[in-house]
C-alpha atoms as a PDB file:
ATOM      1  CA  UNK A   1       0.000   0.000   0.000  1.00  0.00           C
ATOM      2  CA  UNK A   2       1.357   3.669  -0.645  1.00  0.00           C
ATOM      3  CA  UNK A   3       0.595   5.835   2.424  1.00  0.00           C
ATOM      4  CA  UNK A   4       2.614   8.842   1.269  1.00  0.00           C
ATOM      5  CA  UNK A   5       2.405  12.181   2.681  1.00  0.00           C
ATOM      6  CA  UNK A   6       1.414  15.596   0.688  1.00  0.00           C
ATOM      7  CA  UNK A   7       3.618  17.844   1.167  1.00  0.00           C
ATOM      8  CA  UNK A   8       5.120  20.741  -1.602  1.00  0.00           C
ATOM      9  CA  UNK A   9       3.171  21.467  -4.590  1.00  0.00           C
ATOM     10  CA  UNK A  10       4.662  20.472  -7.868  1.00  0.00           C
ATOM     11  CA  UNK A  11       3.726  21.171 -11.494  1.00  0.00           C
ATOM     12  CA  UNK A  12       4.417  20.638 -15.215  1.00  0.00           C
ATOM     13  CA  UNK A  13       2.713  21.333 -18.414  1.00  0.00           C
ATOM     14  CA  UNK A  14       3.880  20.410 -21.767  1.00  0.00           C
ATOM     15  CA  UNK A  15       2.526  21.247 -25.103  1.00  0.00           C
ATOM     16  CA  UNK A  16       4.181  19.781 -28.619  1.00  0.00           C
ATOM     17  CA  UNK A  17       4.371  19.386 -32.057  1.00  0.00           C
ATOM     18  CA  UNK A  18       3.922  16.078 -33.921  1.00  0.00           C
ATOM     19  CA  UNK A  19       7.476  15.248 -33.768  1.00  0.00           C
ATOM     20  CA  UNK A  20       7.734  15.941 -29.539  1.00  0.00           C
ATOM     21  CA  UNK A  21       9.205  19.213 -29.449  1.00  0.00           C
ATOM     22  CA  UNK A  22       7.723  21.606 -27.196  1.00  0.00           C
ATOM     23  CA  UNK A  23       7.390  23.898 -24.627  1.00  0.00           C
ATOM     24  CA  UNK A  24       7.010  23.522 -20.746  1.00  0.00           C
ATOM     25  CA  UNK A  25       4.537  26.207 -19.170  1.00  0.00           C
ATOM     26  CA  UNK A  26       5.127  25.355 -15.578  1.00  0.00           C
ATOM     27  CA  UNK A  27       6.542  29.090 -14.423  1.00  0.00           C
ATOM     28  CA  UNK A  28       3.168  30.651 -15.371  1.00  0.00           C
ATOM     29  CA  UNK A  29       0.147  30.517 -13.555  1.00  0.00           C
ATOM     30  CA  UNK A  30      -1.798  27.486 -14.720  1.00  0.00           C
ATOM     31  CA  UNK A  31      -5.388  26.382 -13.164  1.00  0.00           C
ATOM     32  CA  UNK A  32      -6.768  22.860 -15.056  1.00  0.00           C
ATOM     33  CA  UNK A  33     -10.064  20.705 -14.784  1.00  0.00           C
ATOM     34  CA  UNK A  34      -9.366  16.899 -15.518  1.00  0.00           C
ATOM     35  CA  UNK A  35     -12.267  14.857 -15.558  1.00  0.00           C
ATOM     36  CA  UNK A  36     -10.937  10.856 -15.999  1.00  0.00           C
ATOM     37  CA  UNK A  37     -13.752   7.940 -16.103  1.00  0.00           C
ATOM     38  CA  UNK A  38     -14.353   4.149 -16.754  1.00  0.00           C
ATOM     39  CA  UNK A  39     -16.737   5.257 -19.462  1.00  0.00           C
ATOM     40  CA  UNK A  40     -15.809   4.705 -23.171  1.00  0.00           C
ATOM     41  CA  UNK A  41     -15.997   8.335 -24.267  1.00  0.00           C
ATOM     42  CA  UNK A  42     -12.153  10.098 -24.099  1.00  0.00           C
ATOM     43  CA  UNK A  43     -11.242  11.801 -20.934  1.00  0.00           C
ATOM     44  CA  UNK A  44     -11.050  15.720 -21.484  1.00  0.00           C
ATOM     45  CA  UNK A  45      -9.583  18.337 -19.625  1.00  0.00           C
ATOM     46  CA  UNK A  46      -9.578  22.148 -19.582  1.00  0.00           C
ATOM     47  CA  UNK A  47      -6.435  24.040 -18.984  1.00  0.00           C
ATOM     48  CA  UNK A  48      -5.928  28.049 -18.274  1.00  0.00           C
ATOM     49  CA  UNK A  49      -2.625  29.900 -18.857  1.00  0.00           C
ATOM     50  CA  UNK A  50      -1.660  32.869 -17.778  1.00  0.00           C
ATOM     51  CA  UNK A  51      -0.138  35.722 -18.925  1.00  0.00           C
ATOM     52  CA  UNK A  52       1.668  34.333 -22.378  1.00  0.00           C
ATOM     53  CA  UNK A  53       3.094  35.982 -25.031  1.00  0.00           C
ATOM     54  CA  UNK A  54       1.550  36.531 -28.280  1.00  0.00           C
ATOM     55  CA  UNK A  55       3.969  34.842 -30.045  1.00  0.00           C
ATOM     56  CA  UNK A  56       3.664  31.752 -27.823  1.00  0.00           C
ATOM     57  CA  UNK A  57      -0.347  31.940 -27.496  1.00  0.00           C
ATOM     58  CA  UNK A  58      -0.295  31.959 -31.285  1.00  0.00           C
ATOM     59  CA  UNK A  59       2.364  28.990 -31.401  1.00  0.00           C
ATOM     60  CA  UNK A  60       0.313  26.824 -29.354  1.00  0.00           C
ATOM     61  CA  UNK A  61      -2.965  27.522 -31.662  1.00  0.00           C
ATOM     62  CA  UNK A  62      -0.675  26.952 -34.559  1.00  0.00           C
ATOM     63  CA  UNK A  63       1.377  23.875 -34.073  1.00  0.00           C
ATOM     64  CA  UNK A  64       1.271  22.539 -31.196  1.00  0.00           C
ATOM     65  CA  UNK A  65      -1.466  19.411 -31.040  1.00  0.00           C
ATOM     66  CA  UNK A  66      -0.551  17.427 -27.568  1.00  0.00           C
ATOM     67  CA  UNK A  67      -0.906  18.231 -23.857  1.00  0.00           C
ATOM     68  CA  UNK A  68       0.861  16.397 -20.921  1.00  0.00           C
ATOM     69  CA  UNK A  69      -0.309  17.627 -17.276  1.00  0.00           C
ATOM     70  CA  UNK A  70       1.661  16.347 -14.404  1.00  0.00           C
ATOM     71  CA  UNK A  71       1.095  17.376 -10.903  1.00  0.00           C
ATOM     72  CA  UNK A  72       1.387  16.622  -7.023  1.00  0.00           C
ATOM     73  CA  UNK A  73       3.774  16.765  -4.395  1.00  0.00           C
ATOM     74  CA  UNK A  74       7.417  16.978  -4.494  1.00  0.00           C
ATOM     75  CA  UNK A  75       7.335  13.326  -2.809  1.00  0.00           C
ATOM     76  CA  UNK A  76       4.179  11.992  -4.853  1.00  0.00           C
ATOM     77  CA  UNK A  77       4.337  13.894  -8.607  1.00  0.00           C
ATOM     78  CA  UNK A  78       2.872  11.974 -11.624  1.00  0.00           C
ATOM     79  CA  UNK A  79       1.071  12.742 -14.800  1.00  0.00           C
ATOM     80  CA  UNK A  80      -2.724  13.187 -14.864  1.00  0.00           C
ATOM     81  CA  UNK A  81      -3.499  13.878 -18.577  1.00  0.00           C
ATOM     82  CA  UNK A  82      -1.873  13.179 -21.840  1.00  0.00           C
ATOM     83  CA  UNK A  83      -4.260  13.724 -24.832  1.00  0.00           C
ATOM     84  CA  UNK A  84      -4.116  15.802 -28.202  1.00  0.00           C
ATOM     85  CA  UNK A  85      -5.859  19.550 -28.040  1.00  0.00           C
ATOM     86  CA  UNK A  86      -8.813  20.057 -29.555  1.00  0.00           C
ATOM     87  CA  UNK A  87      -9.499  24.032 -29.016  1.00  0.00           C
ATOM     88  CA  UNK A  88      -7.300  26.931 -28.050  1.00  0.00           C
ATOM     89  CA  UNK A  89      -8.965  29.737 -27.137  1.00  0.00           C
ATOM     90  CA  UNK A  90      -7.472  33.706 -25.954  1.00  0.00           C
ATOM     91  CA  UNK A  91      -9.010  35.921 -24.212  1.00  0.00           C
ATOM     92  CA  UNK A  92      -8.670  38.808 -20.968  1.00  0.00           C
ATOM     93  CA  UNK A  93      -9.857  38.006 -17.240  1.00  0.00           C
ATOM     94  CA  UNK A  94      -9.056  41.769 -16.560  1.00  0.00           C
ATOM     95  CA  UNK A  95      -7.217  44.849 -17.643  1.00  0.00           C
ATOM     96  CA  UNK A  96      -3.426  43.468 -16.923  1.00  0.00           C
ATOM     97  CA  UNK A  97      -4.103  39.212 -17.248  1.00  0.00           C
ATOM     98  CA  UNK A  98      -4.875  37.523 -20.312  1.00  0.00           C
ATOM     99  CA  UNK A  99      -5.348  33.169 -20.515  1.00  0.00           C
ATOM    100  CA  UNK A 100      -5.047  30.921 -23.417  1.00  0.00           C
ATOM    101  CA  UNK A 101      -7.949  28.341 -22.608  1.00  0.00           C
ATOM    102  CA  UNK A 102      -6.725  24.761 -23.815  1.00  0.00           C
ATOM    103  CA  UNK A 103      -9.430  22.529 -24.405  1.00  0.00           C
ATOM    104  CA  UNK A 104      -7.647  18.391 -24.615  1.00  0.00           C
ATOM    105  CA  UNK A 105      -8.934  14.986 -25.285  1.00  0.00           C
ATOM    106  CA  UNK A 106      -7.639  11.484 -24.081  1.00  0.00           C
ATOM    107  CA  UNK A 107      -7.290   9.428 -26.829  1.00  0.00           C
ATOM    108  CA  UNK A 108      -9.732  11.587 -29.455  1.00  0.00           C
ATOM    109  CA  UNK A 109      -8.486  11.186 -32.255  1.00  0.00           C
ATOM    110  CA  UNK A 110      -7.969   7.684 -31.940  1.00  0.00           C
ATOM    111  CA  UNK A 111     -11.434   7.780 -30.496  1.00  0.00           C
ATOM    112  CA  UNK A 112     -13.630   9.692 -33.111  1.00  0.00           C
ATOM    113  CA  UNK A 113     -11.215   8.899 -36.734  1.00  0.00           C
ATOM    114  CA  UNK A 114     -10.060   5.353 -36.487  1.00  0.00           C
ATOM    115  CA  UNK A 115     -11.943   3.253 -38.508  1.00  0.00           C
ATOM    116  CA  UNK A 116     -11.031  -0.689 -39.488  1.00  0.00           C
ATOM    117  CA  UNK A 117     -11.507  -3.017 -42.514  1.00  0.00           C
ATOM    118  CA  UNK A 118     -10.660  -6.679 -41.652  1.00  0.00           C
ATOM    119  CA  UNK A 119     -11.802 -10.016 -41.702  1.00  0.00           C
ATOM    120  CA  UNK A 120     -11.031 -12.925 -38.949  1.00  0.00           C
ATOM    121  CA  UNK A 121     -11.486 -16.280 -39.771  1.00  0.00           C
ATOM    122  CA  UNK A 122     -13.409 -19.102 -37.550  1.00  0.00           C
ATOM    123  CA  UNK A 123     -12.313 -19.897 -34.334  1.00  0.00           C
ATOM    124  CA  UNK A 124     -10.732 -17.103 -33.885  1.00  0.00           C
ATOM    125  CA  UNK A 125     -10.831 -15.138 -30.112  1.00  0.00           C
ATOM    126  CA  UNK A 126     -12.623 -12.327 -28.601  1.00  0.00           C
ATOM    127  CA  UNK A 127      -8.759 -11.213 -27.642  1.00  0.00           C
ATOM    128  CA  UNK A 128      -7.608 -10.913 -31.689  1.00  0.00           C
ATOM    129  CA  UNK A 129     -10.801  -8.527 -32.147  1.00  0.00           C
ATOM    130  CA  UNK A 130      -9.643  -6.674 -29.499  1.00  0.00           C
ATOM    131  CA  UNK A 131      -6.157  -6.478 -30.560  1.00  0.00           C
ATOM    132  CA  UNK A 132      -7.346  -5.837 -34.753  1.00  0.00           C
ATOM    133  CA  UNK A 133      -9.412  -2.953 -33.056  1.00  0.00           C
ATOM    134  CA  UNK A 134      -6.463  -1.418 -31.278  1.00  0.00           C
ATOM    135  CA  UNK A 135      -4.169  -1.862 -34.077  1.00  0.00           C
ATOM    136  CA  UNK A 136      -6.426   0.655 -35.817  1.00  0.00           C
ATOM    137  CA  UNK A 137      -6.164   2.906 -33.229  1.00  0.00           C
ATOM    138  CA  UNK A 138      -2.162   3.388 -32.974  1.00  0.00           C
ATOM    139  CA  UNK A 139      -1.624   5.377 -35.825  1.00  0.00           C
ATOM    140  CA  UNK A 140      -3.665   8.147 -34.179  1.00  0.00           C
ATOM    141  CA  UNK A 141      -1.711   8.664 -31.204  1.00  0.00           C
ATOM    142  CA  UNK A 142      -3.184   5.403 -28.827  1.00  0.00           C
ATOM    143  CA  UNK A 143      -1.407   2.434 -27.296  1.00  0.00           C
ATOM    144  CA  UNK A 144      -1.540  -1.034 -25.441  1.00  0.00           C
ATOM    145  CA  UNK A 145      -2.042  -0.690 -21.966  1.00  0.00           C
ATOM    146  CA  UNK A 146      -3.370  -2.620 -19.129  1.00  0.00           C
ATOM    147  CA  UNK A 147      -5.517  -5.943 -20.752  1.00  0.00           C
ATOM    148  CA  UNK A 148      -6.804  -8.180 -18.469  1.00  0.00           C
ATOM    149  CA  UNK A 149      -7.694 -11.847 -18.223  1.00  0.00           C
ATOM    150  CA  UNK A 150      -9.914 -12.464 -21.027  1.00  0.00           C
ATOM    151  CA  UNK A 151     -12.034 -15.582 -21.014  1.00  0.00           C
ATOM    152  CA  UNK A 152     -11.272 -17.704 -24.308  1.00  0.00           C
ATOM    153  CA  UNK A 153     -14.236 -16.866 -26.211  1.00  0.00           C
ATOM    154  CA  UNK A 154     -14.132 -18.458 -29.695  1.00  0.00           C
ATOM    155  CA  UNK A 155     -15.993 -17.083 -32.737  1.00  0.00           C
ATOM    156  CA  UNK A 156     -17.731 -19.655 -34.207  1.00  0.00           C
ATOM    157  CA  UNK A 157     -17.597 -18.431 -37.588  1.00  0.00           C
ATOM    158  CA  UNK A 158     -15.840 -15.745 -39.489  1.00  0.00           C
ATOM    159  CA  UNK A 159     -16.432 -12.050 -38.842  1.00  0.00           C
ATOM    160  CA  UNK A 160     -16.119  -9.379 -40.650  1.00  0.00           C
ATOM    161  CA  UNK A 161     -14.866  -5.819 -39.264  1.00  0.00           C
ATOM    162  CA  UNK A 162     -15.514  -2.550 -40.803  1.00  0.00           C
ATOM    163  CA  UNK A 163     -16.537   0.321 -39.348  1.00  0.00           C
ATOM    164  CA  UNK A 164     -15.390   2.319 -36.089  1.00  0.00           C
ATOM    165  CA  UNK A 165     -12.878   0.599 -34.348  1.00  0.00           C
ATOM    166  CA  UNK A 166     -14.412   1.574 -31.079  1.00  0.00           C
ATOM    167  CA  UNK A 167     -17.658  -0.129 -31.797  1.00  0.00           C
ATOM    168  CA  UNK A 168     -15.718  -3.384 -31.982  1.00  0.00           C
ATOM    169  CA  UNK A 169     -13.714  -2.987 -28.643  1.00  0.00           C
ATOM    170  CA  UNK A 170     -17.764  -2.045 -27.377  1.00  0.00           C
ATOM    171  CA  UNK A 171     -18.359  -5.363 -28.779  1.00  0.00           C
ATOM    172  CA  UNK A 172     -15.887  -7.610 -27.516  1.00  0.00           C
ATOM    173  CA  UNK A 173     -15.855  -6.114 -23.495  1.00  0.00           C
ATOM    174  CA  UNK A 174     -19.547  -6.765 -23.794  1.00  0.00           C
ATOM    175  CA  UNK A 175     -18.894 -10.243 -24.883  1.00  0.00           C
ATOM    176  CA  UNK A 176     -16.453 -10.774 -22.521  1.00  0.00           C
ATOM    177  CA  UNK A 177     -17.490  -8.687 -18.839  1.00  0.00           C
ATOM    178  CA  UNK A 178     -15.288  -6.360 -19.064  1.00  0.00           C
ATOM    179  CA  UNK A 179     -14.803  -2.628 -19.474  1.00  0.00           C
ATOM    180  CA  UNK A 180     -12.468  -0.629 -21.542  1.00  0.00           C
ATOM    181  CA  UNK A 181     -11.202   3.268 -21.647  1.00  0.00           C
ATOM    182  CA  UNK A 182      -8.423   5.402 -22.889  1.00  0.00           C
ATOM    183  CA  UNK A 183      -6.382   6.586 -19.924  1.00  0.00           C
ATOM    184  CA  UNK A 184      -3.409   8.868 -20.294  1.00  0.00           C
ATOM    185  CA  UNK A 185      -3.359   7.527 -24.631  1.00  0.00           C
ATOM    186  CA  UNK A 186      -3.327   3.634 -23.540  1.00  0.00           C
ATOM    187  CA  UNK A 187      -5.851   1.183 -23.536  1.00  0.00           C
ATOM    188  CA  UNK A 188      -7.276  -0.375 -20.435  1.00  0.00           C
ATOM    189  CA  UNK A 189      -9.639  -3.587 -20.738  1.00  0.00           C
ATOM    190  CA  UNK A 190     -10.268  -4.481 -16.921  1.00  0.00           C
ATOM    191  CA  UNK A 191     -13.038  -6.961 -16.008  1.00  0.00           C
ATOM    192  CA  UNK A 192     -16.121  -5.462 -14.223  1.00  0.00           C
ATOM    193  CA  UNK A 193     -15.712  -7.434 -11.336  1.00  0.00           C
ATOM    194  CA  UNK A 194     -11.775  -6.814 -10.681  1.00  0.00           C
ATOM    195  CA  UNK A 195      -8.950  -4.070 -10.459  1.00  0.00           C
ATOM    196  CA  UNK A 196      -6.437  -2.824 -12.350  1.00  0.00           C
ATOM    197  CA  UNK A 197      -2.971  -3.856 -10.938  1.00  0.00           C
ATOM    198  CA  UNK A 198      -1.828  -0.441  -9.315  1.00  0.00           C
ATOM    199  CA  UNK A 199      -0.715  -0.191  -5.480  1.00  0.00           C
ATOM    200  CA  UNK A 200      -3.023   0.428  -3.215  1.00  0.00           C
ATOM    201  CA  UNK A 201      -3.465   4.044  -2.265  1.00  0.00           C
ATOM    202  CA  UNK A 202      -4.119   5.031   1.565  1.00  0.00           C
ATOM    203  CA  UNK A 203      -6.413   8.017   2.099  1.00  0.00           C
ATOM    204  CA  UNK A 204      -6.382   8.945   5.611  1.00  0.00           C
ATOM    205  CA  UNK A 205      -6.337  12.932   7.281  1.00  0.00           C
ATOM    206  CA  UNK A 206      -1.985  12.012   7.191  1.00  0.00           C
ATOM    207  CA  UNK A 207      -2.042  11.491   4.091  1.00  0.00           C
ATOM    208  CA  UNK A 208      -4.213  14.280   1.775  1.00  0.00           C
ATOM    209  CA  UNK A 209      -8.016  12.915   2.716  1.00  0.00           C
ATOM    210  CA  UNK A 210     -10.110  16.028   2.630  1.00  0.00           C
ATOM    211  CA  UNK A 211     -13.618  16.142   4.758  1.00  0.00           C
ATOM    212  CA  UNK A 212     -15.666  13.608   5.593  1.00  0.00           C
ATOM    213  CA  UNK A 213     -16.278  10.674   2.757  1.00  0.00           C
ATOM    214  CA  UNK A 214     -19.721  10.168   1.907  1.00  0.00           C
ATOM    215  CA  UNK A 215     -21.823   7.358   0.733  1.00  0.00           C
ATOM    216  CA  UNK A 216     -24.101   7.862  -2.000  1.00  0.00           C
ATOM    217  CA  UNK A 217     -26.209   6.037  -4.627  1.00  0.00           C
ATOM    218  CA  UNK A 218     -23.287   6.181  -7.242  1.00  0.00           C
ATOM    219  CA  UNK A 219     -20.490   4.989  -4.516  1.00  0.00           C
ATOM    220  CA  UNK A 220     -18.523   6.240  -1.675  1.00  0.00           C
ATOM    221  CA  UNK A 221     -17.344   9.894  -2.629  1.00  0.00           C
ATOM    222  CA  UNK A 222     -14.458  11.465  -1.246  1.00  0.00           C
ATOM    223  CA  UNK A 223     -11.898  14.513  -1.950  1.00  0.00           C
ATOM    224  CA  UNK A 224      -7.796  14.690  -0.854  1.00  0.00           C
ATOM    225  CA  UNK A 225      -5.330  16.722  -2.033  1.00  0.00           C
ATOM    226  CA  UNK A 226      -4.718  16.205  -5.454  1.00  0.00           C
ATOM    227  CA  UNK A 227      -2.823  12.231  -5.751  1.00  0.00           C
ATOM    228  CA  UNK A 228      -1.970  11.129  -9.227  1.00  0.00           C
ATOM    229  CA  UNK A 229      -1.311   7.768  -8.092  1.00  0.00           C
ATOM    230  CA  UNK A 230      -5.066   7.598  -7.846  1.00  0.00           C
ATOM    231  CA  UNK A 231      -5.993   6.035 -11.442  1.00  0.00           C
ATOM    232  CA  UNK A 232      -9.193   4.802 -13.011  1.00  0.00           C
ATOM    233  CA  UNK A 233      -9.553   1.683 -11.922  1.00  0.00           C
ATOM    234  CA  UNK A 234      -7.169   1.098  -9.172  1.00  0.00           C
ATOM    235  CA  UNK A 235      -8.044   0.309  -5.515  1.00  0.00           C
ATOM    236  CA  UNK A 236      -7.930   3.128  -2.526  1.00  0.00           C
ATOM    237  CA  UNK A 237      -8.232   2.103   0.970  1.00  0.00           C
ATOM    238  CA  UNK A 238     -10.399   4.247   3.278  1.00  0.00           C
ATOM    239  CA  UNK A 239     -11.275   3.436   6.760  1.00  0.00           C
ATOM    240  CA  UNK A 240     -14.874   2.323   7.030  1.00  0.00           C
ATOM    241  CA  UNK A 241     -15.751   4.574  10.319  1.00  0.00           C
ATOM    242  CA  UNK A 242     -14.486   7.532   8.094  1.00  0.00           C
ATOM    243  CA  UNK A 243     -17.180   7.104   5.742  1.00  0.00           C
ATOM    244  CA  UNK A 244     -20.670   9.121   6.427  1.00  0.00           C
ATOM    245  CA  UNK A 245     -24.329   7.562   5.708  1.00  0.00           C
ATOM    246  CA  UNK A 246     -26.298   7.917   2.805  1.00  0.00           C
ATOM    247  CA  UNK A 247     -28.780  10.344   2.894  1.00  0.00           C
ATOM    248  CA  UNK A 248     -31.458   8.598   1.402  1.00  0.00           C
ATOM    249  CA  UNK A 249     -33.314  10.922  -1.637  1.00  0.00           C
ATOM    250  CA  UNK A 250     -36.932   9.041  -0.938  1.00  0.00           C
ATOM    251  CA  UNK A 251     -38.456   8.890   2.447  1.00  0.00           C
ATOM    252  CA  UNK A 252     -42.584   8.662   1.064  1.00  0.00           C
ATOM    253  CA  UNK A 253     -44.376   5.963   2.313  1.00  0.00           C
ATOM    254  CA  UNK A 254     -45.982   5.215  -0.400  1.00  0.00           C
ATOM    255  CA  UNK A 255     -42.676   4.897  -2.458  1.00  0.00           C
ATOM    256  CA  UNK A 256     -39.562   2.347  -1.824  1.00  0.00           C
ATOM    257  CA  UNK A 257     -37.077   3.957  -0.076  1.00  0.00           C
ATOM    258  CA  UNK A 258     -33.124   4.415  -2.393  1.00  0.00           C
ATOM    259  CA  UNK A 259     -30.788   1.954  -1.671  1.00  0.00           C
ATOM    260  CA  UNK A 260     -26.920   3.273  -1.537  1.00  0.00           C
ATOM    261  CA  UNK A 261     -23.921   1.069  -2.302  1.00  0.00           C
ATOM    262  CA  UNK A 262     -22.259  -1.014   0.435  1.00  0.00           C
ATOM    263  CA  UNK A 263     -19.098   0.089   2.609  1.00  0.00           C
ATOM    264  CA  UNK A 264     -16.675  -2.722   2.790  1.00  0.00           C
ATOM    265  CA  UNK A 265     -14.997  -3.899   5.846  1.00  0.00           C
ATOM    266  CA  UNK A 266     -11.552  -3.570   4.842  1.00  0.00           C
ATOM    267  CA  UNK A 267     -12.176  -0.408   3.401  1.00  0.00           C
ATOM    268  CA  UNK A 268     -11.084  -1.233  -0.617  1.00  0.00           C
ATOM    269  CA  UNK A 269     -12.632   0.656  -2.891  1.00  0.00           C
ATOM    270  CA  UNK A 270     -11.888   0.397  -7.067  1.00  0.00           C
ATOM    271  CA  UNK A 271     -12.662   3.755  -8.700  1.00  0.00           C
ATOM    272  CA  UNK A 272     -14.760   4.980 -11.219  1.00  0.00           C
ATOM    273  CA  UNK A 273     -14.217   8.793 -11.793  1.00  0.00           C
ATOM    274  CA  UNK A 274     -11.421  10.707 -10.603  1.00  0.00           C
ATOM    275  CA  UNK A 275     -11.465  14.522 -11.175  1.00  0.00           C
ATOM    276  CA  UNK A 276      -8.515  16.502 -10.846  1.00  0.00           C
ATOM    277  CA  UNK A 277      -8.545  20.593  -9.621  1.00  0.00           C
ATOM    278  CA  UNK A 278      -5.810  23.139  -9.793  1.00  0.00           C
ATOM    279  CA  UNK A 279      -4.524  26.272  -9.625  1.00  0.00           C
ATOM    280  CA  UNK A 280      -1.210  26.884  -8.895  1.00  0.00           C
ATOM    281  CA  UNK A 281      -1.009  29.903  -7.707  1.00  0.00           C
ATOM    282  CA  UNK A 282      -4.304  29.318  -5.845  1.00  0.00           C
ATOM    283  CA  UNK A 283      -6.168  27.058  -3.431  1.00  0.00           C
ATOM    284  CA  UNK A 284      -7.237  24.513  -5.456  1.00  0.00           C
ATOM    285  CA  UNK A 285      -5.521  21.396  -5.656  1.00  0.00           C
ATOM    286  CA  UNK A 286      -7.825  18.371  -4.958  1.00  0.00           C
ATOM    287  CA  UNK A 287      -8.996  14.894  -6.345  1.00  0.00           C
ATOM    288  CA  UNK A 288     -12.435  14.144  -6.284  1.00  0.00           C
ATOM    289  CA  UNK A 289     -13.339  10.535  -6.352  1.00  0.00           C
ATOM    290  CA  UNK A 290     -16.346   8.388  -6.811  1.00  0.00           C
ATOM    291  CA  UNK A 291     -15.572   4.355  -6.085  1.00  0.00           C
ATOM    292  CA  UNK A 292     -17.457   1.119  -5.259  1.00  0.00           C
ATOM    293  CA  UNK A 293     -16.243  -1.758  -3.041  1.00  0.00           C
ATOM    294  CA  UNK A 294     -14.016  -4.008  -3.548  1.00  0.00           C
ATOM    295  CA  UNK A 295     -13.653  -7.348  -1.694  1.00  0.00           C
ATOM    296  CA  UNK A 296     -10.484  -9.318  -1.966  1.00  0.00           C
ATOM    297  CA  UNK A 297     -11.737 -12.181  -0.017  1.00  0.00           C
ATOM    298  CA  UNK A 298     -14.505 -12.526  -2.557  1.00  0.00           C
ATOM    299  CA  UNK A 299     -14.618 -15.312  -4.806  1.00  0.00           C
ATOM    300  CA  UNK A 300     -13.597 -14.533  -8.516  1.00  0.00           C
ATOM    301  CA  UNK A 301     -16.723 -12.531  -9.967  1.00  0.00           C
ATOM    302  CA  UNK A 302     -17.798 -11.257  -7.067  1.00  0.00           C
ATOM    303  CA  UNK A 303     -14.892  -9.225  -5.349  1.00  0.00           C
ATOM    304  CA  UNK A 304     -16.514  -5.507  -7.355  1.00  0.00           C
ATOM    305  CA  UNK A 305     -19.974  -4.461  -5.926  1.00  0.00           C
ATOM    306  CA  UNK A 306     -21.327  -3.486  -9.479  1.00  0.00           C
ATOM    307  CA  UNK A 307     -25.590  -3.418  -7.893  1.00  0.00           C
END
């Protein structure tokens, strides 16, 4: 488990050019929104600069096409985002500071443009459509990441593949229990009932947890100072007597009462969304979490609390 304390902000953003070469921002004041999910759909985040030149806003509209966000602690720093940008916009807060607004995908282009046109024969697996889909994908900027376990599904017959290459990786985790998602330009396929192998992250007042946890019909939510060893489907640990009641949203009696999520005794959660908040030369610098349990004792298929 990683119990590490927050201490000293740190911060770096790069933007680049096709061929890598680019410029690192982290002197000026930067405040950024990442918003990172399970879901299929790319991650996006929204990123404010302060203060640039003109010559330097106007390089960044004009050739630059990838952001990479890293933040923390000088004792826990990581990246948070990678993804191509989408929008650059300028504009004034006041009389004396101007931003450049730098709206980024994770993954979009690989996302929205890649397309396939293949053919597998009979008896081939769910795993080789997953792998024709992704091989689609890596020309426009994606790569292999985390794949889990698949169960050996054959195809009984030949299949045919042409269309988006996203509809097919739909396909196959369907098929096959699972759930996939770009995260920081790789894909993850993790089944719906397990983790994905990252240490275990301990949230506790020592160590960045922010308030009071709360239990709600999507999961347990939570906030700490911003961690970016916290990742989309890895495991946190948070004491059970830390976390607060439901408040339950239907109290009629003529109406069933909401049911929230279960706490687990161990306190294991997996997590679903992670959110990401900073300024840094401001007050902001938080993750926001939503998770479900996660019970290692559990037999296979049952150790994620997916009702």
């Amino acid at each position: 488990m990683l119990d590490q304390q927050q201490y000293i902000r740190n911060a770096s953003l790069i933007v680049a050019d096709a061929k890598g070469n680019g410029l690192d921002l982290a002197s000026l004041r930067i405040v950024f929104k990442v918003k990172k999910s399970s879901a299929q759909t790319p991650n996006a985040a929204i990123i404010r600069v302060y203060n640039l030149s003109n010559n330097t806003a106007k390089q960044i509209r004009e050739e630059f096409q990838s952001v990479t966000l890293q933040a923390g602690y000088q004792s826990n720093f990581g990246l948070i985002f990678k993804g191509n940008i989408k929008q650059v916009r300028f504009g004034r807060e006041n009389s004396t500071d101007t931003y450049v607004d730098i709206a980024a995908g994770d993954g979009d282009q690989s996302y929205n443009f890649s397309t396939i046109s293949t053919t597998l024969s009979a008896g081939s697996h769910q795993t080789d459509q997953i792998n024709a889909a992704i091989n689609t994908m890596e020309p426009n900027g994606v790569t292999t990441g985390f794949i889990d376990d698949i169960d050996s599904i054959i195809l009984p017959r030949g299949k045919v593949m042409y269309g988006m290459s996203r509809d097919y990786l739909r396909q196959s985790t369907e098929s096959t229990d699972t759930t996939w998602s770009i995260q920081n330009e790789q894909i993850q396929i993790v089944k719906r009932t397990s983790v994905a192998p990252d240490p275990v992250v301990v949230l506790t007042s020592k160590t960045g947890l922010v308030g009071v946890p709360e239990l709600t019909n999507d999961g347990v939510s939570a906030r700490c100072l911003l961690n970016p060893l916290i990742r989309i489907g890895g495991i946190i640990n948070i004491n059970q007597k830390d976390i607060a009641d439901a408040k339950l949203s239907n109290v009629s009696n003529n109406l069933q009462v909401n049911s929230a999520p279960q706490t687990t005794a161990d306190g294991l959660y997996r997590v679903l969304v992670a959110e990401f908040v900073g300024d840094t030369f401001g007050n902001d610098w938080y993750t926001d979490i939503t998770c479900i349990s996660y019970d290692n004792s559990a037999p296979d298929g049952e150790k994620v609390s997916i009702s």
